[in-house]
Protein backbone atom coordinates (compact mmCIF):
# COMPACT_ATOMS: atom_id res chain seq x y z
CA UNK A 1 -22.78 9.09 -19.31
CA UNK A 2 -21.59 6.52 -16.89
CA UNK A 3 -22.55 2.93 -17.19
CA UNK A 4 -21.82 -1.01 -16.26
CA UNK A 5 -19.62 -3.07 -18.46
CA UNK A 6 -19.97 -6.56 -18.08
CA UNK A 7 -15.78 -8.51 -17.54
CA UNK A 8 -15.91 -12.32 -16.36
CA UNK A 9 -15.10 -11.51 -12.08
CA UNK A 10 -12.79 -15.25 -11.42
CA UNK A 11 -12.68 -13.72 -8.00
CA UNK A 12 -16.08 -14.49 -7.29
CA UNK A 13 -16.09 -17.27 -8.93
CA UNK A 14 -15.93 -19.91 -12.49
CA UNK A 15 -18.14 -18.16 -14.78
CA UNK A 16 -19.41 -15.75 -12.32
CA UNK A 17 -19.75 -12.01 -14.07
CA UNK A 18 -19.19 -8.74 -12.54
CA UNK A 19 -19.43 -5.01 -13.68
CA UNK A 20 -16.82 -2.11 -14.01
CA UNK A 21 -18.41 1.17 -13.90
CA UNK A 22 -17.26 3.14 -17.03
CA UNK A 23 -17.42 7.09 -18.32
CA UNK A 24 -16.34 6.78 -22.18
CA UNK A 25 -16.57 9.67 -24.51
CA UNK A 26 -16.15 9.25 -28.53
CA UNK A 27 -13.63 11.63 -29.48
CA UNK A 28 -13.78 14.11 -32.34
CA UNK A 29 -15.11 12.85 -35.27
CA UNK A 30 -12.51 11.23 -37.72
CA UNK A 31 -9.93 11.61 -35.07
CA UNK A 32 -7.02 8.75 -35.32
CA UNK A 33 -5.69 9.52 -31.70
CA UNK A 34 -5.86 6.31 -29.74
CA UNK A 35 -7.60 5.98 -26.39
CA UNK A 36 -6.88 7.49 -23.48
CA UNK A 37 -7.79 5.38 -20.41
CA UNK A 38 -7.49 6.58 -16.97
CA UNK A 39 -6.98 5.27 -13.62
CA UNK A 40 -7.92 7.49 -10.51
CA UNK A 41 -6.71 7.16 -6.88
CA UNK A 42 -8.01 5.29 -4.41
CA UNK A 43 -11.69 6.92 -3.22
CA UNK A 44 -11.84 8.82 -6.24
CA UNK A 45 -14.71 7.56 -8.50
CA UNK A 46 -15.55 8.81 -12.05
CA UNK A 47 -17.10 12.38 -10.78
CA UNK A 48 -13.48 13.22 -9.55
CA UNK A 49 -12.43 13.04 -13.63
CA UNK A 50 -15.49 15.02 -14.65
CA UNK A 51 -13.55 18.88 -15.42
CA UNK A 52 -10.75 16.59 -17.39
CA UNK A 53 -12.96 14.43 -19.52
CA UNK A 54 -14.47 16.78 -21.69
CA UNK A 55 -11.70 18.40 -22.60
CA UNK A 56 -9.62 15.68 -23.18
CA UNK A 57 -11.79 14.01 -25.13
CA UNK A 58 -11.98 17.22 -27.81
CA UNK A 59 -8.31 15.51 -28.67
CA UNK A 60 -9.16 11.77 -28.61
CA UNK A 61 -11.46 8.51 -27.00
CA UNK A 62 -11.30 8.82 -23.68
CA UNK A 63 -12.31 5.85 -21.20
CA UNK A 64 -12.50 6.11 -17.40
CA UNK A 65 -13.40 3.40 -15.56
CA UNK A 66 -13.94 2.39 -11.45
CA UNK A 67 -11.09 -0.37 -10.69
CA UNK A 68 -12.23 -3.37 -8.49
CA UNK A 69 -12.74 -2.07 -4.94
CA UNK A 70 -13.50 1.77 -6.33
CA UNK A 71 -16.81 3.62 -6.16
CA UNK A 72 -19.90 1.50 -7.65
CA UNK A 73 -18.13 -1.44 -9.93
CA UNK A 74 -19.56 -4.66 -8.71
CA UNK A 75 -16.77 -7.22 -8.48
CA UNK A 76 -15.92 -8.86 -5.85
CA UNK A 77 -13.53 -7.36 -3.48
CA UNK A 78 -11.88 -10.95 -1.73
CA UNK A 79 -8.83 -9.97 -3.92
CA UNK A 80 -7.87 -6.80 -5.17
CA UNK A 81 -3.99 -7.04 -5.36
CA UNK A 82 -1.86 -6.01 -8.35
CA UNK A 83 -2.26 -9.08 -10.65
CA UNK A 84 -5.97 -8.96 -10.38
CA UNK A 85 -6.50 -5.54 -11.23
CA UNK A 86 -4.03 -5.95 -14.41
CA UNK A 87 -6.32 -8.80 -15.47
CA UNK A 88 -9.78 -6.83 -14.85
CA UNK A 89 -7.90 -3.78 -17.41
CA UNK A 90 -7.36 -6.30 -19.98
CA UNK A 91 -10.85 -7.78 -19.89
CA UNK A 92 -12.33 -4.73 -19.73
CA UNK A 93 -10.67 -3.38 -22.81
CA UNK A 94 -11.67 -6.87 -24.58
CA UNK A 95 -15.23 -5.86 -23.49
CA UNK A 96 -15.08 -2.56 -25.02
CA UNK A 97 -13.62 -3.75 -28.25
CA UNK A 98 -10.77 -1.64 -27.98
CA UNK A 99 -7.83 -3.99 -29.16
CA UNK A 100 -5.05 -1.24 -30.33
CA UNK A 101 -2.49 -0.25 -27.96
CA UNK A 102 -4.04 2.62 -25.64
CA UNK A 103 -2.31 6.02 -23.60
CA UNK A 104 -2.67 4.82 -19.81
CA UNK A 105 -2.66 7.14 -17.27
CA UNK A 106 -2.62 7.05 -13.54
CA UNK A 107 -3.13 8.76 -10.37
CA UNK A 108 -1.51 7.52 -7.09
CA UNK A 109 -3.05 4.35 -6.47
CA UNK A 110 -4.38 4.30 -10.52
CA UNK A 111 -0.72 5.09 -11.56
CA UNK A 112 0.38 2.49 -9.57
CA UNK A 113 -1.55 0.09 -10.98
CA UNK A 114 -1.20 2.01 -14.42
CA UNK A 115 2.60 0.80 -13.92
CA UNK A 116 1.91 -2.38 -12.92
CA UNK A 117 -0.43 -2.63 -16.69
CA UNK A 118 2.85 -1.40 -18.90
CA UNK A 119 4.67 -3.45 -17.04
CA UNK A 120 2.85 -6.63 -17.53
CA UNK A 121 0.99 -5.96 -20.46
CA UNK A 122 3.21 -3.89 -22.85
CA UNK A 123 2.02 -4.36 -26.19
CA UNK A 124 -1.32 -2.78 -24.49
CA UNK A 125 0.53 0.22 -23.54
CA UNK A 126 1.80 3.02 -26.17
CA UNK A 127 2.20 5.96 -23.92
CA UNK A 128 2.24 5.91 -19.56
CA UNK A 129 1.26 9.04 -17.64
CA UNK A 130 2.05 8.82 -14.02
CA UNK A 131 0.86 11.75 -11.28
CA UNK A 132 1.09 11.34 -7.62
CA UNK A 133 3.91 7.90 -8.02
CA UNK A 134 7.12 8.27 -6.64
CA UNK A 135 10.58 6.24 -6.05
CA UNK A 136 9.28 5.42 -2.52
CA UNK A 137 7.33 7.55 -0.02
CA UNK A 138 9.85 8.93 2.24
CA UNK A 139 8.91 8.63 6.06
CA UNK A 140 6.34 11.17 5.88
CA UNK A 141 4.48 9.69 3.67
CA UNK A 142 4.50 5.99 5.14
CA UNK A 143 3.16 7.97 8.24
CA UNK A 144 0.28 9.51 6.37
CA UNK A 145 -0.43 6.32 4.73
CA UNK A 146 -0.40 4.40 8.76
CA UNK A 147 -2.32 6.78 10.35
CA UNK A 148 -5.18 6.33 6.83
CA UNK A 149 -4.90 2.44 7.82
CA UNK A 150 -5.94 3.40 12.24
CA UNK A 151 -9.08 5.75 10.66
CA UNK A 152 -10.21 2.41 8.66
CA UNK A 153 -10.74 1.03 11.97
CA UNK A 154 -13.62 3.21 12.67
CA UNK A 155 -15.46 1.19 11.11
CA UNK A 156 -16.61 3.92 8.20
CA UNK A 157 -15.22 6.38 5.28
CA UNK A 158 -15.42 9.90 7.15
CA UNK A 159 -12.49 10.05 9.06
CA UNK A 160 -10.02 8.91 6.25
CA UNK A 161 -11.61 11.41 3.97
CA UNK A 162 -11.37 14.15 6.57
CA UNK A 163 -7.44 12.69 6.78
CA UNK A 164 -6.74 12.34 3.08
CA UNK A 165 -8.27 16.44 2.16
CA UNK A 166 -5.20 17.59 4.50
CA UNK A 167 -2.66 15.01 3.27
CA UNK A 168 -3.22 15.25 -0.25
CA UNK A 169 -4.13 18.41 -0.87
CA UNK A 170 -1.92 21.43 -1.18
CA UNK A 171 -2.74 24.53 1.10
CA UNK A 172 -3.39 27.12 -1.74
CA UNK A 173 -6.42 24.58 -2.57
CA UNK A 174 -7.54 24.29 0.77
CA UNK A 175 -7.82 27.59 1.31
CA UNK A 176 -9.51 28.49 -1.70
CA UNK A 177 -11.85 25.39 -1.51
CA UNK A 178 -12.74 25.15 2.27
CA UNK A 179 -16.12 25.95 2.07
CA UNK A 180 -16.39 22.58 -0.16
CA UNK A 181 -14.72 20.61 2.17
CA UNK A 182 -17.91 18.97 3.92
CA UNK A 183 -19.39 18.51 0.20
CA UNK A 184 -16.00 16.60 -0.58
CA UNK A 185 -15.75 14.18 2.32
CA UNK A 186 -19.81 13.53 1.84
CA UNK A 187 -18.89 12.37 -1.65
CA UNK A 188 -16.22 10.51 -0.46
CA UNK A 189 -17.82 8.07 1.88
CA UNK A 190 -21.79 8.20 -0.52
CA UNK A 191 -19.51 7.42 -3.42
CA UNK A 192 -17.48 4.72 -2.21
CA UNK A 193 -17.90 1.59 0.18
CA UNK A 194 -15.91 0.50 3.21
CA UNK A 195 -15.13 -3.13 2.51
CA UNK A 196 -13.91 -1.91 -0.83
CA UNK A 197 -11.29 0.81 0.51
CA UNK A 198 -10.34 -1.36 3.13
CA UNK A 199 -9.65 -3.94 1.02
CA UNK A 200 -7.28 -1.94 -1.22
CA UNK A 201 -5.69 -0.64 1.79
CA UNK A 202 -4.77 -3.85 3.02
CA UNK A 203 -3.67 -5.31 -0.65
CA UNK A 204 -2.57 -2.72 -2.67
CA UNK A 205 -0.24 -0.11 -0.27
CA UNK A 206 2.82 -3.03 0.21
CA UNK A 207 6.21 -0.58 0.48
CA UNK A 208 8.76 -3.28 0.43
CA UNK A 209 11.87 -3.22 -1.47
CA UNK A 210 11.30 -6.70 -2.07
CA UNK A 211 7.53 -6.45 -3.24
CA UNK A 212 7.87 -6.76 -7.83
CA UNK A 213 4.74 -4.39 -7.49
CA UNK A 214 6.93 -1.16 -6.10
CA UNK A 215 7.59 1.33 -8.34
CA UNK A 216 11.44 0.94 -8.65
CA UNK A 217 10.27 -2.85 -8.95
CA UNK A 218 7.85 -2.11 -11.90
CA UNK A 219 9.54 0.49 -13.81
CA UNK A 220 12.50 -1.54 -15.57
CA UNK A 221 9.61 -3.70 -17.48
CA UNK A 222 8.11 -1.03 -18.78
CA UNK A 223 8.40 -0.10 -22.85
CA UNK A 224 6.25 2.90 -23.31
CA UNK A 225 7.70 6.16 -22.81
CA UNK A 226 6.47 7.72 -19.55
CA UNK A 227 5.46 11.69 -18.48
CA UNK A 228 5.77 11.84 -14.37
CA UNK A 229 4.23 14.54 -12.60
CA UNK A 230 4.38 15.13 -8.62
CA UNK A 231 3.70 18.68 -6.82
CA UNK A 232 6.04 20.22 -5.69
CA UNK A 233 4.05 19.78 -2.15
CA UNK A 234 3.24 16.28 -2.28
CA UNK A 235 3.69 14.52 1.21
CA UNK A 236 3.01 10.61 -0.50
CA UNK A 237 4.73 10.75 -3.70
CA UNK A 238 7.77 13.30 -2.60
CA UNK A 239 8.82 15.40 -5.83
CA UNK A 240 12.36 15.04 -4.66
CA UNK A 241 12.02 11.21 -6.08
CA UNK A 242 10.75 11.67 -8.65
CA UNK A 243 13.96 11.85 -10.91
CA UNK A 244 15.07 8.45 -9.04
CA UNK A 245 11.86 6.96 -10.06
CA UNK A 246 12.53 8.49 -14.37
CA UNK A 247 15.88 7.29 -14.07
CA UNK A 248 14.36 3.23 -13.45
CA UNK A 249 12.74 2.76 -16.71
CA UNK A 250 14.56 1.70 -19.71
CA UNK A 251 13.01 4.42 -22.22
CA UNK A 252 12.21 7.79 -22.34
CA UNK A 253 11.02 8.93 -19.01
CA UNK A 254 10.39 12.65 -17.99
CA UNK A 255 9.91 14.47 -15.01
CA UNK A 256 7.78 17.23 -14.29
CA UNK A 257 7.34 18.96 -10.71
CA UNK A 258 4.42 21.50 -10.35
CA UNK A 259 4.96 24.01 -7.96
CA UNK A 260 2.54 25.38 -5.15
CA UNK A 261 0.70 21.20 -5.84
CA UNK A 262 0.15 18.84 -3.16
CA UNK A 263 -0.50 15.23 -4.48
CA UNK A 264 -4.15 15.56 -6.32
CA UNK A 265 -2.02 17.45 -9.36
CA UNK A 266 -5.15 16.94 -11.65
CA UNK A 267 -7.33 18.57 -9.26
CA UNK A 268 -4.92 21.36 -8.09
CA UNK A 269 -3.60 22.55 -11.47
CA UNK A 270 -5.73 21.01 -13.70
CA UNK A 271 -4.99 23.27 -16.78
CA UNK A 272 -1.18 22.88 -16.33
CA UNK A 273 -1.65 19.02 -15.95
CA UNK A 274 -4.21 18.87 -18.75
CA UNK A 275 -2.00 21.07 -20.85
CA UNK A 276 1.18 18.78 -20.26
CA UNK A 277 -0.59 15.23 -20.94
CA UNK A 278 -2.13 16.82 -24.42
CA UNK A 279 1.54 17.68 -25.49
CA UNK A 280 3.08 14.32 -24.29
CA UNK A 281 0.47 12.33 -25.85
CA UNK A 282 0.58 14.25 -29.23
């Protein structure tokens, strides 16, 4: 069942303490798998993990937790770049008396900051799982990402969930699924806030060659080995970088491209992405 850890917020203040909002299931009994902790994309909350979470944790301890900014964790949202949300992972693992190095994983804004985590905090990190992170976005997908930022200034959540279904999401699923639609973007914008997407969007999306939180930036630093996934469809995370993006880090890296996928990969084909993290992690 979901529920509020208390981590020390220095954003709002000296001594001033916030909660993450946090799904964490046991594991098997007698199981010696470590945690698996997992990062979600931007308006996804912990109901978007909910058909992964079970399952996963019939293997090992799995933790899922709302990042500064995300659905109903109550931290304040003045800064939500990189560095902070690297600091708010570590305190919450301190919190939760987990001290052993964990299996991160990520998904497109999550794996970003899931790369940003091995990267600055390696001994915390055994194994990195990356879906929906790419070498760079490619023009399309610095479009997508633009014309996101223009629905923010509506003032409300509906139109950039009505943009993100047809950006991220590959047609097979949004054919299958478009009678869901409405239910999807009403989750969206009930589960979230505005002043927390916006300020991710503004902190969190910087492209720049230059900018030690990209991708190509991060990936050098990083000593676990890493499992990258990307549909084969994705128009923010283009498969077709995906190999530059393995080639970056300094360990084992592999690439995986799932046909017929747009960018949600856990969402699309959850079995084959489920059935791919169980053997990496193993």
């Amino acid at each position: 069942m979901p529920e509020f850890i208390d981590i020390l917020d220095p954003v709002a203040g000296p001594g001033i303490v916030g909660q993450v909002r946090v799904d964490r299931r046991a594991g098997p009994d007698g199981g010696t798998a470590p945690p698996l902790v997992i990062l979600g994309g931007m308006t996804q909350t912990l109901s978007s993990w909910g058909g992964q979470v079970r399952p996963l944790s019939a293997q090992r301890p799995v933790i899922v937790y709302e990042a500064r900014g995300q659905g109903q964790t109550r931290l304040d949202v003045g800064d939500v770049s990189p560095p902070v949300h690297v600091d708010d992972f570590e305190r919450l693992l301190d919190a939760l008396g987990v001290s052993e190095p964990i299996d991160l994983c990520g998904f497109s804004f999550g794996g970003r900051i899931a790369l940003a985590i091995a990267a600055e905090r390696p001994e915390r990190v055994r194994r990195l799982v990356l879906s929906g992170v790419s070498a760079g976005r490619g023009a399309l997908g610095r479009v997508v990402v633009r014309a996101w930022r223009e629905s923010l200034r509506t003032g409300d959540l509906e139109a950039l969930a009505w943009l993100s279904l047809a950006d991220t999401l590959g047609p097979r699923y949004l054919e299958a699924n478009e009678p869901m639609l409405e239910a999807f973007v009403k989750a969206t914008v009930q589960r979230n806030t505005y002043a927390g997407i916006s300020a991710l969007f503004a902190q969190t999306l910087n492209d720049a060659p230059d900018s030690p939180w990209s991708p190509l930036n991060l990936a050098p630093r990083v000593r676990a080995p890493v499992l990258l996934m990307a549909g084969e469809l994705d128009r923010l995370a283009p498969a077709r970088e995906l190999e530059a993006l393995a080639a970056a880090f300094p360990g084992p890296a592999r690439a995986e491209v799932l046909s017929e996928v747009g960018h949600t990969v856990a969402i699309e084909a959850a079995e084959r992405w489920r059935a791919l993290v169980i053997e990496f992690l193993a």
